[in-house]
C-alpha atoms as a PDB file:
ATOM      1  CA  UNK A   1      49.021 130.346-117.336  1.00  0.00           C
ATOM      2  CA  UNK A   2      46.068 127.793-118.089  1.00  0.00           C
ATOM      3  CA  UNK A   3      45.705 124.890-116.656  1.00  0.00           C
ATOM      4  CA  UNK A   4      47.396 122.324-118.658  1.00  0.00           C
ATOM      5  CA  UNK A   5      46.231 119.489-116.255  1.00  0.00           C
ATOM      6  CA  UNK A   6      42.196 120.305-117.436  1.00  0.00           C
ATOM      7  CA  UNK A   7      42.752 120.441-121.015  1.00  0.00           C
ATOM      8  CA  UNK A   8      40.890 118.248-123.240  1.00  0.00           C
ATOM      9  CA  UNK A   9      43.343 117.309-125.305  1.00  0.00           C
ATOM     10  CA  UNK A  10      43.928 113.810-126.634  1.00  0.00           C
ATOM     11  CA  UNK A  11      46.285 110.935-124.413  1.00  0.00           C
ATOM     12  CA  UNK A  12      46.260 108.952-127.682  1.00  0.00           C
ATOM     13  CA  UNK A  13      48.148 109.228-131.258  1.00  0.00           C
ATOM     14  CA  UNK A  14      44.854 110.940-133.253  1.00  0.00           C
ATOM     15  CA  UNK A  15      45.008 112.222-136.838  1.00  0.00           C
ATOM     16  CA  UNK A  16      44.190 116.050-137.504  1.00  0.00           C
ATOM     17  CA  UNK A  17      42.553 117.891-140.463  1.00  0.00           C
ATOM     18  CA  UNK A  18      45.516 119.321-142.489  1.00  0.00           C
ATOM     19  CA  UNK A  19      43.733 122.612-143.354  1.00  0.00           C
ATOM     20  CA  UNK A  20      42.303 123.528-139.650  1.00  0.00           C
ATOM     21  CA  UNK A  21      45.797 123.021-138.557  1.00  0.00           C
ATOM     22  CA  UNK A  22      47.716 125.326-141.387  1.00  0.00           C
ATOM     23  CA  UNK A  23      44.267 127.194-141.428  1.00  0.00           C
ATOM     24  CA  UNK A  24      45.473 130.440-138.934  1.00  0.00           C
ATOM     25  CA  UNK A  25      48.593 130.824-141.163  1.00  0.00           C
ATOM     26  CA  UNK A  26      48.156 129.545-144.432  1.00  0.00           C
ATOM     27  CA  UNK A  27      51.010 127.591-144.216  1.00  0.00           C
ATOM     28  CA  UNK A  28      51.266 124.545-142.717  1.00  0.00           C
ATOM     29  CA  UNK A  29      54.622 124.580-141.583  1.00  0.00           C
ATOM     30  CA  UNK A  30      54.373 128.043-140.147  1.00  0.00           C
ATOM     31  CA  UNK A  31      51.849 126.817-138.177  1.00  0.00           C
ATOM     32  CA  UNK A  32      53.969 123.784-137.283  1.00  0.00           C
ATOM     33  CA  UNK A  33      56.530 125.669-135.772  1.00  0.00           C
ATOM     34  CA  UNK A  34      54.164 127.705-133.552  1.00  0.00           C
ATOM     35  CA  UNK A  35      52.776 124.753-132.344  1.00  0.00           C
ATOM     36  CA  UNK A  36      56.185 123.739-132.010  1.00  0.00           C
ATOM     37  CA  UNK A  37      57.346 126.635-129.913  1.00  0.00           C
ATOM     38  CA  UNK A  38      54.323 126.707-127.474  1.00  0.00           C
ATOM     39  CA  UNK A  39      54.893 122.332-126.622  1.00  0.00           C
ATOM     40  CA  UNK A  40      58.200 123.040-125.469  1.00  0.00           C
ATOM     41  CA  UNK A  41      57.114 126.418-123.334  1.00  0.00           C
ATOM     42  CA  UNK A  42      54.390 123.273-122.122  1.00  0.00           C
ATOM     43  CA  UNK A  43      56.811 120.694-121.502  1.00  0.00           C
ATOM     44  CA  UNK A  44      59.265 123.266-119.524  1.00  0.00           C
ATOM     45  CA  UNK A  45      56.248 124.761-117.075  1.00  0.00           C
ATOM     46  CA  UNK A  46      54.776 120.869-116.594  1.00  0.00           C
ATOM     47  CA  UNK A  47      58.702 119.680-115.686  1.00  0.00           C
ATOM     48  CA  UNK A  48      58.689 122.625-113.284  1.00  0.00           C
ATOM     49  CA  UNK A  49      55.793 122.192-111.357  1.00  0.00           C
ATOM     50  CA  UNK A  50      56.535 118.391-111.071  1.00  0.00           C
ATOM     51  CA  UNK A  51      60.141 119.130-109.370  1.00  0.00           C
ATOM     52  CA  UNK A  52      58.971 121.396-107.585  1.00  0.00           C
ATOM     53  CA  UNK A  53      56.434 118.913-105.950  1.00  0.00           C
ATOM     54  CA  UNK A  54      58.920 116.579-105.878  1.00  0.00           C
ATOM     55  CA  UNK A  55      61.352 118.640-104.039  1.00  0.00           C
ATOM     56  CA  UNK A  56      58.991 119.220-101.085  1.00  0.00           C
ATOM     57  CA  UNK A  57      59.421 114.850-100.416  1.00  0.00           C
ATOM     58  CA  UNK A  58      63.608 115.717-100.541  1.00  0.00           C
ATOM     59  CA  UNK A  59      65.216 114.890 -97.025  1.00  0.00           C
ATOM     60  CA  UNK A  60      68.834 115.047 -95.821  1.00  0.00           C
ATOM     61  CA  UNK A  61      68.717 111.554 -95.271  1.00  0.00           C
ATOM     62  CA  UNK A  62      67.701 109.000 -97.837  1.00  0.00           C
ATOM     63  CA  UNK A  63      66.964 105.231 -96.432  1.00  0.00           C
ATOM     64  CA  UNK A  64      66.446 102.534 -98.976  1.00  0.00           C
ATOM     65  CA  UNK A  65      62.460 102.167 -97.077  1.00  0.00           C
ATOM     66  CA  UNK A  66      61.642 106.078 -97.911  1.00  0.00           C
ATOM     67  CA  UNK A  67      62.981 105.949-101.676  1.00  0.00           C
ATOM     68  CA  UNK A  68      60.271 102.574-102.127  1.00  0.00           C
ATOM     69  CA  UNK A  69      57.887 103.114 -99.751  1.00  0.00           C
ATOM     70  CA  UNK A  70      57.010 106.760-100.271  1.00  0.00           C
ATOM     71  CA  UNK A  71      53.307 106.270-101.625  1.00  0.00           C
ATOM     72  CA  UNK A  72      52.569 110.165-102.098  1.00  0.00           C
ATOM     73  CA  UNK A  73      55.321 110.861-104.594  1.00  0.00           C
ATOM     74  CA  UNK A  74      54.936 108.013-106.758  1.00  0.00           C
ATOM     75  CA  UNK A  75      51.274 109.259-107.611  1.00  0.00           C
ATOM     76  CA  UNK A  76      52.691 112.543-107.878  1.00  0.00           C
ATOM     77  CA  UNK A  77      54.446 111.711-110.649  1.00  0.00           C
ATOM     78  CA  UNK A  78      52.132 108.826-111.990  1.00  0.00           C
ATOM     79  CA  UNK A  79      49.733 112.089-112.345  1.00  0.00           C
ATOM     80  CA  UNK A  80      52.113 113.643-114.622  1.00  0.00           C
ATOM     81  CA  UNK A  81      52.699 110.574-116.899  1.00  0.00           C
ATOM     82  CA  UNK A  82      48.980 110.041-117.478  1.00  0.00           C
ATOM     83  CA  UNK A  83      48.882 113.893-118.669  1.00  0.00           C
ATOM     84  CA  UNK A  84      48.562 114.176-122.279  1.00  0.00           C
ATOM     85  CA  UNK A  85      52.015 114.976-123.923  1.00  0.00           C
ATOM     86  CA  UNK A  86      52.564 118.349-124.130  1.00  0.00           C
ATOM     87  CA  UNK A  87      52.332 118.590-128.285  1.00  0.00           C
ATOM     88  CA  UNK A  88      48.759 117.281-128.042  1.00  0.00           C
ATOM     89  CA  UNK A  89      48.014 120.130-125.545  1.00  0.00           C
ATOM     90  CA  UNK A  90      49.789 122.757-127.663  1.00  0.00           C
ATOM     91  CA  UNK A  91      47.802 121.438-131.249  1.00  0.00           C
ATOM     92  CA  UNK A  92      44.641 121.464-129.356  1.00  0.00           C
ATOM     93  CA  UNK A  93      45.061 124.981-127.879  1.00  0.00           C
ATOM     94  CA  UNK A  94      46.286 126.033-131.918  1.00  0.00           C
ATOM     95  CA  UNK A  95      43.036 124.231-133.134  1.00  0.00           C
ATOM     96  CA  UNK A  96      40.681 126.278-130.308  1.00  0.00           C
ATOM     97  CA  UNK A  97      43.566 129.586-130.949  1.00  0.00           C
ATOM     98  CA  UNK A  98      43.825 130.111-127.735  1.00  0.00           C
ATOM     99  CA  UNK A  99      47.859 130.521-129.009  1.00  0.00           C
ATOM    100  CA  UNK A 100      49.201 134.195-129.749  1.00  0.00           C
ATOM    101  CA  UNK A 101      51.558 134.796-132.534  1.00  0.00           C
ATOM    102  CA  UNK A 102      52.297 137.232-135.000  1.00  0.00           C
ATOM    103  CA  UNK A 103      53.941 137.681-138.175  1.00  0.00           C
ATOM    104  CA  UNK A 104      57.552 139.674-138.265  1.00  0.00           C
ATOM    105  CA  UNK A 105      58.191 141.878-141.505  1.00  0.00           C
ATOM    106  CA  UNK A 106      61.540 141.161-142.527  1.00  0.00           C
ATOM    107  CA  UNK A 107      62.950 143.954-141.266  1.00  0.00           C
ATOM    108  CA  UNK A 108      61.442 143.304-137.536  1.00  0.00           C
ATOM    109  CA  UNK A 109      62.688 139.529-137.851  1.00  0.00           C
ATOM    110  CA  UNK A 110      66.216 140.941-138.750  1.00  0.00           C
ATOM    111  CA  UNK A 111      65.973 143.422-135.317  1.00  0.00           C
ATOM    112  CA  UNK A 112      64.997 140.466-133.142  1.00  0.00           C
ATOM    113  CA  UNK A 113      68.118 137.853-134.207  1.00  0.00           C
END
Protein backbone atom coordinates (compact mmCIF):
# COMPACT_ATOMS: atom_id res chain seq x y z
CA UNK A 1 0.00 0.00 0.00
CA UNK A 2 1.49 3.64 -0.55
CA UNK A 3 1.29 6.09 1.59
CA UNK A 4 -1.73 8.06 0.91
CA UNK A 5 -0.88 10.58 3.76
CA UNK A 6 2.57 11.77 1.52
CA UNK A 7 0.96 12.13 -1.71
CA UNK A 8 1.14 15.29 -3.49
CA UNK A 9 -2.02 15.52 -4.57
CA UNK A 10 -4.16 18.64 -4.58
CA UNK A 11 -6.50 19.77 -1.11
CA UNK A 12 -8.21 22.19 -3.53
CA UNK A 13 -10.95 21.87 -6.50
CA UNK A 14 -8.10 22.12 -9.61
CA UNK A 15 -8.97 21.63 -13.28
CA UNK A 16 -7.16 18.71 -15.27
CA UNK A 17 -6.05 18.34 -18.94
CA UNK A 18 -8.84 16.25 -20.60
CA UNK A 19 -6.42 14.24 -22.82
CA UNK A 20 -3.65 13.29 -19.99
CA UNK A 21 -6.55 12.06 -18.06
CA UNK A 22 -8.37 9.78 -20.96
CA UNK A 23 -4.71 9.57 -22.34
CA UNK A 24 -3.86 5.69 -20.78
CA UNK A 25 -7.20 4.50 -22.27
CA UNK A 26 -8.31 6.46 -24.99
CA UNK A 27 -11.43 6.97 -23.56
CA UNK A 28 -12.20 9.27 -21.17
CA UNK A 29 -14.78 7.61 -19.39
CA UNK A 30 -12.92 4.36 -19.19
CA UNK A 31 -10.47 6.10 -17.55
CA UNK A 32 -13.08 7.74 -15.31
CA UNK A 33 -14.21 4.70 -13.94
CA UNK A 34 -10.71 3.43 -13.04
CA UNK A 35 -10.09 6.39 -11.31
CA UNK A 36 -13.34 5.80 -9.93
CA UNK A 37 -12.70 2.33 -8.64
CA UNK A 38 -9.21 3.04 -7.07
CA UNK A 39 -10.93 6.52 -4.80
CA UNK A 40 -13.23 4.28 -3.22
CA UNK A 41 -10.43 1.31 -2.54
CA UNK A 42 -8.70 5.00 -1.04
CA UNK A 43 -11.51 6.15 0.87
CA UNK A 44 -12.16 2.46 2.44
CA UNK A 45 -8.19 1.90 3.57
CA UNK A 46 -8.06 5.87 4.90
CA UNK A 47 -11.64 5.11 6.98
CA UNK A 48 -9.84 2.02 8.28
CA UNK A 49 -6.81 3.23 9.56
CA UNK A 50 -8.66 6.24 11.16
CA UNK A 51 -11.04 3.74 13.30
CA UNK A 52 -8.66 1.86 13.99
CA UNK A 53 -6.73 4.80 15.71
CA UNK A 54 -9.70 5.82 17.05
CA UNK A 55 -10.54 2.61 18.65
CA UNK A 56 -7.30 2.49 20.68
CA UNK A 57 -8.95 6.06 22.75
CA UNK A 58 -12.39 3.57 23.29
CA UNK A 59 -12.95 2.94 27.15
CA UNK A 60 -15.70 1.05 29.02
CA UNK A 61 -16.61 4.09 30.58
CA UNK A 62 -17.41 7.29 28.78
CA UNK A 63 -17.59 10.66 31.09
CA UNK A 64 -18.88 13.78 29.46
CA UNK A 65 -14.87 15.38 30.45
CA UNK A 66 -13.09 12.42 28.28
CA UNK A 67 -15.54 12.73 25.14
CA UNK A 68 -14.44 16.94 25.17
CA UNK A 69 -11.38 16.98 26.68
CA UNK A 70 -9.54 14.21 24.87
CA UNK A 71 -6.88 16.46 22.95
CA UNK A 72 -5.05 13.40 21.14
CA UNK A 73 -8.05 12.13 19.22
CA UNK A 74 -9.39 15.25 18.02
CA UNK A 75 -6.01 15.84 16.04
CA UNK A 76 -6.23 12.39 15.09
CA UNK A 77 -8.96 12.95 13.17
CA UNK A 78 -8.34 16.74 12.32
CA UNK A 79 -5.22 14.91 10.44
CA UNK A 80 -7.53 13.00 8.38
CA UNK A 81 -9.84 15.93 7.36
CA UNK A 82 -6.93 18.06 6.17
CA UNK A 83 -5.91 14.92 3.85
CA UNK A 84 -6.71 15.52 0.35
CA UNK A 85 -10.02 13.71 -0.65
CA UNK A 86 -9.42 10.52 -1.77
CA UNK A 87 -10.48 11.23 -5.74
CA UNK A 88 -7.70 13.83 -5.90
CA UNK A 89 -5.26 11.12 -4.64
CA UNK A 90 -6.62 8.47 -7.02
CA UNK A 91 -6.48 11.18 -10.36
CA UNK A 92 -3.07 12.10 -9.32
CA UNK A 93 -1.76 8.51 -8.95
CA UNK A 94 -3.79 7.87 -12.75
CA UNK A 95 -1.94 11.06 -14.03
CA UNK A 96 1.76 9.66 -12.57
CA UNK A 97 0.13 5.65 -13.55
CA UNK A 98 1.13 4.44 -10.69
CA UNK A 99 -2.71 2.65 -11.10
CA UNK A 100 -2.88 -1.02 -12.63
CA UNK A 101 -5.66 -1.98 -14.87
CA UNK A 102 -6.29 -3.96 -17.75
CA UNK A 103 -8.61 -4.41 -20.46
CA UNK A 104 -11.15 -7.66 -20.37
CA UNK A 105 -12.02 -9.24 -23.91
CA UNK A 106 -15.55 -9.79 -23.89
CA UNK A 107 -15.43 -13.11 -23.28
CA UNK A 108 -13.11 -12.64 -19.96
CA UNK A 109 -15.60 -9.75 -18.81
CA UNK A 110 -18.52 -12.29 -19.30
CA UNK A 111 -16.35 -15.07 -16.95
CA UNK A 112 -15.78 -12.48 -14.23
CA UNK A 113 -19.77 -11.25 -13.72
Amino acid sequence: MADLKKTQAPLSTITYDRKKVKAPTGNIYKAIKIVAKRAEQINGELKDELLKKLKEFETDQDSLAEIFENKEQIDISRFYERLPKPTAIALQEWLEGKIYWRDMSEEEYNEFK
